[in-house]
C-alpha atoms as a PDB file:
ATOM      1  CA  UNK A   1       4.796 -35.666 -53.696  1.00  0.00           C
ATOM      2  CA  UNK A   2       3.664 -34.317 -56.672  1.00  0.00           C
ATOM      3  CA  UNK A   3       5.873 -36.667 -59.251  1.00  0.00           C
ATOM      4  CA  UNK A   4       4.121 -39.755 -56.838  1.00  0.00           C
ATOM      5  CA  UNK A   5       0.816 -38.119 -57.747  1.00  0.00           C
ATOM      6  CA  UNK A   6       0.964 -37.510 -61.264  1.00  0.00           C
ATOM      7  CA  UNK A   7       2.528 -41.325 -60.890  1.00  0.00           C
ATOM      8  CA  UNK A   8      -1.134 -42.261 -59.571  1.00  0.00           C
ATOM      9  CA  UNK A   9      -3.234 -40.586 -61.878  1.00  0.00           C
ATOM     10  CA  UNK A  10      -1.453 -41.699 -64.940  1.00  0.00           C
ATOM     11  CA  UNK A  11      -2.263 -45.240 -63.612  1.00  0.00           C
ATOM     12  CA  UNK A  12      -5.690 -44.918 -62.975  1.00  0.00           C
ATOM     13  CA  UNK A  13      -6.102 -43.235 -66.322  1.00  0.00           C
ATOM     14  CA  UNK A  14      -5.101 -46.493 -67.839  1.00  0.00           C
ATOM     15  CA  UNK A  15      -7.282 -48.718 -66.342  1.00  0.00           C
ATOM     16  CA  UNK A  16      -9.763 -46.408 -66.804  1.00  0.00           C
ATOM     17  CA  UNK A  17      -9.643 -46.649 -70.493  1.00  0.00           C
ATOM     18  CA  UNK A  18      -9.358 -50.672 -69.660  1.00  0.00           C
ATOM     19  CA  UNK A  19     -12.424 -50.441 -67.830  1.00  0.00           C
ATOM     20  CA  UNK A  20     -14.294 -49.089 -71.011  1.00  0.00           C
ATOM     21  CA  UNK A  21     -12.989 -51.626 -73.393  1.00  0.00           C
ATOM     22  CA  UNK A  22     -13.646 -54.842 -70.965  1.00  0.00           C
ATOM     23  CA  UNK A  23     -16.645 -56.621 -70.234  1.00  0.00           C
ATOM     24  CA  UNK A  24     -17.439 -56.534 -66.460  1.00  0.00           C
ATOM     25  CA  UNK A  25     -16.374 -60.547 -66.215  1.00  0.00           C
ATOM     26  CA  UNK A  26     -12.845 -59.425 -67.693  1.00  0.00           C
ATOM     27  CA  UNK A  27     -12.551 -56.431 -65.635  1.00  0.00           C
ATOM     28  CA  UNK A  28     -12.991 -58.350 -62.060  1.00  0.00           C
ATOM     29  CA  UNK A  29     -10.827 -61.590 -63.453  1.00  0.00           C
ATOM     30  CA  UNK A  30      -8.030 -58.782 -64.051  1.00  0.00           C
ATOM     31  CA  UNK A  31      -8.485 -56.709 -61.068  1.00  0.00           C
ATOM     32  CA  UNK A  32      -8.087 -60.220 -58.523  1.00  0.00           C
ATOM     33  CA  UNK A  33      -5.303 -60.670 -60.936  1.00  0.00           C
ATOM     34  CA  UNK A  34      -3.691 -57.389 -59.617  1.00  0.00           C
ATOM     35  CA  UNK A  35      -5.040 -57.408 -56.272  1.00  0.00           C
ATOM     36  CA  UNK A  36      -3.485 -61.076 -55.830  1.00  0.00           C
ATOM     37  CA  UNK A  37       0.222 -59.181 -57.295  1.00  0.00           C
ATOM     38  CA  UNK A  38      -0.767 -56.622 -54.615  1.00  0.00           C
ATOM     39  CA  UNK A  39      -0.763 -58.888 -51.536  1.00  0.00           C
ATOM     40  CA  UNK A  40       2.182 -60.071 -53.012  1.00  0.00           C
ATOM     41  CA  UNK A  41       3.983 -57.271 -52.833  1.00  0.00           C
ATOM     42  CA  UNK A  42       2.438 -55.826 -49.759  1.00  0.00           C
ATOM     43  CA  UNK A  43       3.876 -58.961 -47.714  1.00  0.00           C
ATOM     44  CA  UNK A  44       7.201 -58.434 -49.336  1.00  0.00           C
ATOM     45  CA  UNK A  45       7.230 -55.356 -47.765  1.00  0.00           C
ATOM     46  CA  UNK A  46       7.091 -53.101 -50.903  1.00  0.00           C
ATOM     47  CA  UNK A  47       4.031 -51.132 -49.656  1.00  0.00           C
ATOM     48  CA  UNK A  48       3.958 -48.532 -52.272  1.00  0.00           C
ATOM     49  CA  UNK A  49       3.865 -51.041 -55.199  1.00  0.00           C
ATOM     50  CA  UNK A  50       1.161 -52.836 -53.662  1.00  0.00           C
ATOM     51  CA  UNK A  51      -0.695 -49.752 -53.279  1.00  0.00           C
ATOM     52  CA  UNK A  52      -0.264 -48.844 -57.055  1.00  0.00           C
ATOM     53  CA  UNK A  53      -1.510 -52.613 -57.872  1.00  0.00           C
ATOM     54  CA  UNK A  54      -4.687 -51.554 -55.585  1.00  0.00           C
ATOM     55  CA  UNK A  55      -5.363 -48.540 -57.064  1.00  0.00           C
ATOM     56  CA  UNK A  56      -5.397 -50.433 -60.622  1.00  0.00           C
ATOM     57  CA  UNK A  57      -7.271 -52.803 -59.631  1.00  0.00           C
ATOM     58  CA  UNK A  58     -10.295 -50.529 -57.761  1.00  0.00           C
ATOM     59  CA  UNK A  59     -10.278 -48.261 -60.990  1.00  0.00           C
ATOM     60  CA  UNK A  60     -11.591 -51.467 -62.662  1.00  0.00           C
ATOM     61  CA  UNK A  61     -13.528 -53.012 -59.683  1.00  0.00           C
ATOM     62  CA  UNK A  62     -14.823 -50.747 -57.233  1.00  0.00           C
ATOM     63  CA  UNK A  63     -15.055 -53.077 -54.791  1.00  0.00           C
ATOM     64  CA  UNK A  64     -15.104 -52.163 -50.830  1.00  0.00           C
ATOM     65  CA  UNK A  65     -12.749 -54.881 -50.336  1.00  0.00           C
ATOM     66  CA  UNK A  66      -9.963 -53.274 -52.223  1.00  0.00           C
ATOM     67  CA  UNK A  67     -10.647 -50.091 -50.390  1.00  0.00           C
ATOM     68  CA  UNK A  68      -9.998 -51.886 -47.299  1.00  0.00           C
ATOM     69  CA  UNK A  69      -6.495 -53.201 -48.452  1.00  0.00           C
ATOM     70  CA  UNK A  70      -6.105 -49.513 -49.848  1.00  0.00           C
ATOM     71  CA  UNK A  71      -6.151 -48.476 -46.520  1.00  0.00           C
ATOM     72  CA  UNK A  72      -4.038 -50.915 -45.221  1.00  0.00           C
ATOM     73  CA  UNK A  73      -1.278 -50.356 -47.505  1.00  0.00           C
ATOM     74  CA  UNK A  74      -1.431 -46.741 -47.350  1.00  0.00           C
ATOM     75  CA  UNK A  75      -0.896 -46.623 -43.787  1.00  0.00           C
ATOM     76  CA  UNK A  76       2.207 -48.578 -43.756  1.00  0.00           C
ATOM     77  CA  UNK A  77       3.243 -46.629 -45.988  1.00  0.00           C
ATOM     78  CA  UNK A  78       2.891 -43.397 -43.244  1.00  0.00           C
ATOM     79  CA  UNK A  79       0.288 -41.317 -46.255  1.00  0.00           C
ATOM     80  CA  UNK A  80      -2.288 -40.825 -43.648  1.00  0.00           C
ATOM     81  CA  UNK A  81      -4.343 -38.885 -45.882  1.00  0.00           C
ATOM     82  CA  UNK A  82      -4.778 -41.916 -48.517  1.00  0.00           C
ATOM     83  CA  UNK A  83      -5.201 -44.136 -45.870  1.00  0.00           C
ATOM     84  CA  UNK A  84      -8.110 -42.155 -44.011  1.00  0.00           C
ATOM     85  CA  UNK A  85      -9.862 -41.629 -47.149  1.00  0.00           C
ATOM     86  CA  UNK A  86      -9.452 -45.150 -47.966  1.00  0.00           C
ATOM     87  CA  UNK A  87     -10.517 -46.472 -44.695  1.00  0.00           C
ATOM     88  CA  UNK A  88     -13.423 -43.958 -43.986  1.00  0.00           C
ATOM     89  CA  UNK A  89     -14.930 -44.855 -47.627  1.00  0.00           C
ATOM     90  CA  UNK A  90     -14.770 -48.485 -46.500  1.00  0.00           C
ATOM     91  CA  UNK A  91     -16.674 -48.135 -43.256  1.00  0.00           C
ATOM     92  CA  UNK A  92     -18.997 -45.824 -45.465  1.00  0.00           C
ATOM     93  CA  UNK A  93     -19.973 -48.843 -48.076  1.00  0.00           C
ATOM     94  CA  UNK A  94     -19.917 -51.745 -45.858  1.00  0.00           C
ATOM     95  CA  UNK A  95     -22.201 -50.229 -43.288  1.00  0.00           C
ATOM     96  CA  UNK A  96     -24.564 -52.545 -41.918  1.00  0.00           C
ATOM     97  CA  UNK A  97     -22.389 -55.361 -43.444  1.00  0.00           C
ATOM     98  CA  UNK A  98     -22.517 -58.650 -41.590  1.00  0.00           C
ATOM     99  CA  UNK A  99     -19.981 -60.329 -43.778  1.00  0.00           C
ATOM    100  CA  UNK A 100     -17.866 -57.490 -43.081  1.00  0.00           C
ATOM    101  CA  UNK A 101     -17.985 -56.941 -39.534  1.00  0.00           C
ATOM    102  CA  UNK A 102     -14.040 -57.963 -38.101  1.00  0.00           C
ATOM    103  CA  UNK A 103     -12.513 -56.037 -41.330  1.00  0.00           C
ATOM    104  CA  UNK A 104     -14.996 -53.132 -40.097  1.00  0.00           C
ATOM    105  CA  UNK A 105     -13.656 -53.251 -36.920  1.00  0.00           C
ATOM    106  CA  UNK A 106     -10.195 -53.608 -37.640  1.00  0.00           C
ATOM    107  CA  UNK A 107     -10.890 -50.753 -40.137  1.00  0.00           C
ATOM    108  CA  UNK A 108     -12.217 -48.846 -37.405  1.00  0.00           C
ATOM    109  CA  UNK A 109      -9.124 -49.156 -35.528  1.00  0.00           C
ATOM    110  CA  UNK A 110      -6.957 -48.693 -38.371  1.00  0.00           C
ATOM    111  CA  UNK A 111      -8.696 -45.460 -39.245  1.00  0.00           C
ATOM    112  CA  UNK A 112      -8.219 -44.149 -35.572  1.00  0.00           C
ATOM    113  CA  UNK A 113      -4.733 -44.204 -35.398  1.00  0.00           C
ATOM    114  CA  UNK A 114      -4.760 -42.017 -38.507  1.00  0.00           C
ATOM    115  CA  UNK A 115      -6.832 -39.424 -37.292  1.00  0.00           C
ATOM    116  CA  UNK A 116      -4.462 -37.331 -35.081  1.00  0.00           C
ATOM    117  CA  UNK A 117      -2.625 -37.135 -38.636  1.00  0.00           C
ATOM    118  CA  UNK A 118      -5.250 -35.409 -40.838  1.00  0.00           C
ATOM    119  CA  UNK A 119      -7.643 -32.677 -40.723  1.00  0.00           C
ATOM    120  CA  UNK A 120     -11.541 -33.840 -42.079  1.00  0.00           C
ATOM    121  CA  UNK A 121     -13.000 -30.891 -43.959  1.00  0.00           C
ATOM    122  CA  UNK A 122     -16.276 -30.655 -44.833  1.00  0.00           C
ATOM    123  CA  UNK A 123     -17.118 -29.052 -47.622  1.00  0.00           C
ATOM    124  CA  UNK A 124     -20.513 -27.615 -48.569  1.00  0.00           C
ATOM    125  CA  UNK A 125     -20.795 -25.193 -51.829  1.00  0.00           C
ATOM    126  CA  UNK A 126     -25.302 -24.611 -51.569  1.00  0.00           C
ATOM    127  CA  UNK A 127     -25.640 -22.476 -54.184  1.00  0.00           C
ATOM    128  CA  UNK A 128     -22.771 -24.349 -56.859  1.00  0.00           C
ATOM    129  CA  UNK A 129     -24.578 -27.704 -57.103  1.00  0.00           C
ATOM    130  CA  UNK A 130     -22.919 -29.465 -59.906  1.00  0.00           C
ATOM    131  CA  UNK A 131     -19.610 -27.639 -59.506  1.00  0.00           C
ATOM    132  CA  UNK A 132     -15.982 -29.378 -59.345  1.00  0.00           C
ATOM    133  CA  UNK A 133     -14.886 -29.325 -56.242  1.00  0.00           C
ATOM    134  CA  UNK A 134     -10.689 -29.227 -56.007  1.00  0.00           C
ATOM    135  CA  UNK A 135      -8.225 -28.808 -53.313  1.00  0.00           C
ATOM    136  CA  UNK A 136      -4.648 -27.338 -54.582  1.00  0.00           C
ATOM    137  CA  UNK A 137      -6.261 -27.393 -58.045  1.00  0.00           C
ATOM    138  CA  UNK A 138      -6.995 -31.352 -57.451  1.00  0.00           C
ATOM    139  CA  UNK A 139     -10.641 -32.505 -58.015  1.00  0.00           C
ATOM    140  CA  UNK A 140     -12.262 -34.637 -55.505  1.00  0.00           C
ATOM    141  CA  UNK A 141     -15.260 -34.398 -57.184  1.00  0.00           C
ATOM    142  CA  UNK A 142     -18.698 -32.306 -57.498  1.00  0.00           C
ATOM    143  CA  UNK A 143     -20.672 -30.356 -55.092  1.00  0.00           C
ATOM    144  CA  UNK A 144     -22.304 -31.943 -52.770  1.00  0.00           C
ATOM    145  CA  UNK A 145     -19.682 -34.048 -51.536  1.00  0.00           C
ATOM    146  CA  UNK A 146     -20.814 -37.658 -50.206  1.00  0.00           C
ATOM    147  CA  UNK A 147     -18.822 -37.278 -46.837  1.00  0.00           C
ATOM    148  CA  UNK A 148     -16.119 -35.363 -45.426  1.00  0.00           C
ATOM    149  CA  UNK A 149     -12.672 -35.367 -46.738  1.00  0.00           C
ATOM    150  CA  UNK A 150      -9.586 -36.135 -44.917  1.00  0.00           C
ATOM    151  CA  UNK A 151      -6.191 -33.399 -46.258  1.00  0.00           C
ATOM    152  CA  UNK A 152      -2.974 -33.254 -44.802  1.00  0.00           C
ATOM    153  CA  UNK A 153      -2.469 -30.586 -41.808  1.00  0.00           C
ATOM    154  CA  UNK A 154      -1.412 -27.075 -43.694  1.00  0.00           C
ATOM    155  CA  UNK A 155      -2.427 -24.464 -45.946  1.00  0.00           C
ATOM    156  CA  UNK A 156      -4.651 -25.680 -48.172  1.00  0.00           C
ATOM    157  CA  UNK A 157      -6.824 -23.511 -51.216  1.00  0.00           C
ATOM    158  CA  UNK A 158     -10.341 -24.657 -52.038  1.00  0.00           C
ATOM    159  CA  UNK A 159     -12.157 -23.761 -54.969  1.00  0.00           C
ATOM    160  CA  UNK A 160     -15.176 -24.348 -57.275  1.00  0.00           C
ATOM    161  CA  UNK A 161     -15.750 -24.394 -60.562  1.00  0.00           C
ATOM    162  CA  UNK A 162     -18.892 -24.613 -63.025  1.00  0.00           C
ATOM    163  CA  UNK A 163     -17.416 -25.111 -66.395  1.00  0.00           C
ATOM    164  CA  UNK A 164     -14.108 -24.603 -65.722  1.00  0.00           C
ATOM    165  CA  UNK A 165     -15.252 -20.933 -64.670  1.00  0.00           C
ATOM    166  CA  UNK A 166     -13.976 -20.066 -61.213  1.00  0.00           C
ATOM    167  CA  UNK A 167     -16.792 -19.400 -58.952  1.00  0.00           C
ATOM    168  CA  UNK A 168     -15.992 -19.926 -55.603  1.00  0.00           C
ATOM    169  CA  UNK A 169     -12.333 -20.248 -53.494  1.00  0.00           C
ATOM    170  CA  UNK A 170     -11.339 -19.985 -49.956  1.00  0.00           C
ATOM    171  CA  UNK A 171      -7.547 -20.345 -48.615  1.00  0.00           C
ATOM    172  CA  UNK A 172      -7.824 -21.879 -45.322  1.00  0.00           C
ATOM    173  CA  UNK A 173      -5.340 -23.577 -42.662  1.00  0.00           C
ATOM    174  CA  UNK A 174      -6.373 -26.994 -41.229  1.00  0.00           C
ATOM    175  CA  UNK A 175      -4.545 -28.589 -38.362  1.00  0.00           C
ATOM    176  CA  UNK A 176      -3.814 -32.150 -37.520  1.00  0.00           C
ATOM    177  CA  UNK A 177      -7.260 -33.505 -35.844  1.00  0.00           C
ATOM    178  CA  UNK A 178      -9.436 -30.979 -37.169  1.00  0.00           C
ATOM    179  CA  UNK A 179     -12.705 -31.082 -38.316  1.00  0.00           C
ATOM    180  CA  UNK A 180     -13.502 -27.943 -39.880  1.00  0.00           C
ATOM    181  CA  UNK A 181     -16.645 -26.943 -42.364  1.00  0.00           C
ATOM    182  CA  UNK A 182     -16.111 -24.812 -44.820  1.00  0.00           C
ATOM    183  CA  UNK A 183     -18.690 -23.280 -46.963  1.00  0.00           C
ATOM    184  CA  UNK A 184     -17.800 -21.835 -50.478  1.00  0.00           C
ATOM    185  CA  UNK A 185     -19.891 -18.997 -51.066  1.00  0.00           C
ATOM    186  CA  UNK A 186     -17.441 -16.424 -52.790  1.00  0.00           C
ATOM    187  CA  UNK A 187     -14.364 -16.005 -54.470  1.00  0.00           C
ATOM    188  CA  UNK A 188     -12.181 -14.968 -51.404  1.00  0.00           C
ATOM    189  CA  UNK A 189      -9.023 -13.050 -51.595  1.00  0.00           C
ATOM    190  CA  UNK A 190      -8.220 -12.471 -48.074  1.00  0.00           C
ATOM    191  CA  UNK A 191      -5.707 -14.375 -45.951  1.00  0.00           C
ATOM    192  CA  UNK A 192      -6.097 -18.075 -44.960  1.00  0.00           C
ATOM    193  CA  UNK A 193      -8.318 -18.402 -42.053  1.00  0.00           C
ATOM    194  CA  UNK A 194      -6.783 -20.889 -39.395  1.00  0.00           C
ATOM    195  CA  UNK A 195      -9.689 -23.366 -37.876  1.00  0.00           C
ATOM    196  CA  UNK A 196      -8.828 -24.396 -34.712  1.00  0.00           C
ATOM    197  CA  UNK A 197     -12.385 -23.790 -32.864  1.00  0.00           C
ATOM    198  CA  UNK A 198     -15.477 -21.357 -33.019  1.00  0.00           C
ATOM    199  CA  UNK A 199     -14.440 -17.719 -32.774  1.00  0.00           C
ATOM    200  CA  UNK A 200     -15.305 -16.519 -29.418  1.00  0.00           C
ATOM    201  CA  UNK A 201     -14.728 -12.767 -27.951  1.00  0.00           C
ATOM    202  CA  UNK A 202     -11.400 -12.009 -26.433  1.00  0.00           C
ATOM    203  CA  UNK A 203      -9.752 -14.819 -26.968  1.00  0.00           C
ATOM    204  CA  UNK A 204      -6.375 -15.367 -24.865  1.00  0.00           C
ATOM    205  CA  UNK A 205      -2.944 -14.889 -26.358  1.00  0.00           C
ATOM    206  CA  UNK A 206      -2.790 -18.674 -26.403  1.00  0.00           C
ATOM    207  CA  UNK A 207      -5.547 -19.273 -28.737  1.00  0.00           C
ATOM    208  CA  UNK A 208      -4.758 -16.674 -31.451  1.00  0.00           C
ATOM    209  CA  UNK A 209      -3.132 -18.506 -34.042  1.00  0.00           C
ATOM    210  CA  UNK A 210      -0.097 -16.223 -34.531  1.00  0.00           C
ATOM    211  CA  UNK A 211       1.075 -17.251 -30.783  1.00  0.00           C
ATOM    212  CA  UNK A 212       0.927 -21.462 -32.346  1.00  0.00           C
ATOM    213  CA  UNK A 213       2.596 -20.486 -35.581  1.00  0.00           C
ATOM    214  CA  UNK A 214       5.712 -18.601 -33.861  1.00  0.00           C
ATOM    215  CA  UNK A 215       5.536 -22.413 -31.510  1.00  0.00           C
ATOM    216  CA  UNK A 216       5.587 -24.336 -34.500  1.00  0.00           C
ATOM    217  CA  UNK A 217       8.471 -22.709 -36.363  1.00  0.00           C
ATOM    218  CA  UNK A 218      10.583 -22.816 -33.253  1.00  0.00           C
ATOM    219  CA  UNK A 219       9.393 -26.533 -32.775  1.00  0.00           C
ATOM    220  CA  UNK A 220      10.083 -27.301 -36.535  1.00  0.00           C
ATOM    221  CA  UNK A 221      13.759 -25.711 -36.397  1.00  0.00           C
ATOM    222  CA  UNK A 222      14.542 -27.622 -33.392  1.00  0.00           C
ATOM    223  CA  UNK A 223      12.737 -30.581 -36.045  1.00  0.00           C
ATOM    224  CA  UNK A 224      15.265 -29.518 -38.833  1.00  0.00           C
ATOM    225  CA  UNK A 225      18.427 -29.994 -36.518  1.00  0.00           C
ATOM    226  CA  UNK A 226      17.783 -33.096 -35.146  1.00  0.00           C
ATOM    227  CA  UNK A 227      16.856 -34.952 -38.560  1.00  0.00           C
ATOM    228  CA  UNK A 228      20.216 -33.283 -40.064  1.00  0.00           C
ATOM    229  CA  UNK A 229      22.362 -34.541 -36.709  1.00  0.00           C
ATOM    230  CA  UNK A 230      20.532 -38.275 -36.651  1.00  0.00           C
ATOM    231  CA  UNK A 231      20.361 -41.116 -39.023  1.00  0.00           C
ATOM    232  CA  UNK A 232      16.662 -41.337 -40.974  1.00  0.00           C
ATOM    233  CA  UNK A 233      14.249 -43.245 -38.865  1.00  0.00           C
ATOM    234  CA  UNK A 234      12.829 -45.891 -40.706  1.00  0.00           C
ATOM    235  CA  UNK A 235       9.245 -46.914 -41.246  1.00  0.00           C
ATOM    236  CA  UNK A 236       9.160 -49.990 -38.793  1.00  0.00           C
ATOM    237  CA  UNK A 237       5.355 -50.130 -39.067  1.00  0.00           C
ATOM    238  CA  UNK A 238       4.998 -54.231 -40.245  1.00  0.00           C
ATOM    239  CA  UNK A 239       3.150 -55.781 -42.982  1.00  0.00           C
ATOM    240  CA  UNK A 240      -0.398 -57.199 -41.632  1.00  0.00           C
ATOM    241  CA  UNK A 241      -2.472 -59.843 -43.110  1.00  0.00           C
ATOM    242  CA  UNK A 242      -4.300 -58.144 -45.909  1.00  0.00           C
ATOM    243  CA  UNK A 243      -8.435 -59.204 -46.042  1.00  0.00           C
ATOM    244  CA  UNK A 244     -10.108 -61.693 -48.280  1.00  0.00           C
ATOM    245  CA  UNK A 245      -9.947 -59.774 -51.442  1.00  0.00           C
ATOM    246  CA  UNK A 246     -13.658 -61.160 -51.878  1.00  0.00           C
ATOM    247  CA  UNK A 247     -14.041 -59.932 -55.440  1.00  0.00           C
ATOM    248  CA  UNK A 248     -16.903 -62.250 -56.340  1.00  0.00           C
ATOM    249  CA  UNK A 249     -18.998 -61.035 -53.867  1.00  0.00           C
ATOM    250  CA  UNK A 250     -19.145 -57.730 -55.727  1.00  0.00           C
ATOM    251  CA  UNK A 251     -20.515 -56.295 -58.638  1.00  0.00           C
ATOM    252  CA  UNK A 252     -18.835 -53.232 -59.986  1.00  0.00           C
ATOM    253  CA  UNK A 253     -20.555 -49.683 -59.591  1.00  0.00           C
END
């Protein structure tokens, strides 16, 4: 995960340095150029080079249609996180969108099915405006966030920063479907809190969240020895039509 990440990051670093060398014209002409190799690929079946292509070509055209192929590649690929964040960011930009109505709704759909996978976090930092906001020491950008944020169901540490100066952090626990809000307000130290609902007084064995994690690890050992008594499953989700790329009916942001 993390070698496919740092994998990511060098790639949009080098577009983004294209981006600031090339006129806007050259920039779009390159990024169909690359989104075209995409669909390529992504009909081929090789989803994760087709998602690499996209991610090129959005660092040098932010264009919503390219999110929406994002998200399409990205969840035949099984990343649910990309894919939600992806999809969600599409529905967010094309809102009210005419011309974009059946990818919207497909989107919608799309973006459904990936939602038992992820937790959404909100995250709100009041008195930090201005500070980096990172998850597992990644940024995903600067308080206040635009919209909520899909992560992957676990542990996760969130902190803030204001000049690389450590100012906020909470260690939390999200679950598959979740939608919890977190608030940075100090630099915590305590254990991760689990969000699962609303505290409420004497709560039942079968809502603490000691009682679920002793379930889980039994349910993930019982995981463990099937996977290492069966052959690997493979991915059998197919390759769908991608959208009209559209990339002349956008100007980049």
């Amino acid at each position: 995960m993390r070698t496919r990440i740092l994998t990511i990051l060098l790639v949009l670093s080098s577009a983004f340095a294209t981006v600031i060398a090339q006129p806007a014209d050259e920039r779009r002409d390159r990024a169909r150029e690359l989104a075209r190799e995409a669909a390529t690929l992504f009909q081929a079946g090789n989803r994760r080079a087709a998602a690499a292509r996209f991610e090129e070509a959005y660092a040098l055209f932010p264009t919503p249609a390219l999110l929406y192929n994002l998200g399409k590649a990205y969840a035949g690929l099984s990343d649910h996180v990309r894919a939600h964040r992806a999809l969600s960011q599409f529905l967010r930009e094309t809102e009210g969108s005419e011309a974009d109505r059946d990818r919207r709704t497909e989107a919608a759909a799309l973006l459904a099915d990936e939602a038992p996978h992820v937790g959404v976090v909100t995250i709100t930092a009041p008195a930090f405006s201005g500070a980096v906001l990172r998850i597992d020491d990644l940024a995903i950008g600067t308080a206040p966030l635009p919209a909520p944020l899909a992560v992957a169901p676990g542990v996760h540490e969130i902190t803030a920063h204001q000049e690389e100066v450590l100012v906020a952090r909470k260690r939390i626990t999200v679950l598959a479907g979740g939608h919890p809000e977190i608030e940075l307000v100090t630099i915590e130290d305590d254990l991760e809190k689990v969000f699962i609902t609303k505290e409420v007084a004497s709560r039942p064995v079968y809502k603490r969240w000691w009682f679920w994690t002793a379930i889980g690890a039994t349910v993930a050992s019982s995981a463990a020895i099937y996977i290492a008594t069966n052959p690997r499953q493979t991915n059998e989700v197919g390759s769908p039509p991608l959208g009209n790329l559209g990339l002349e009916d956008f100007t980049p942001r």
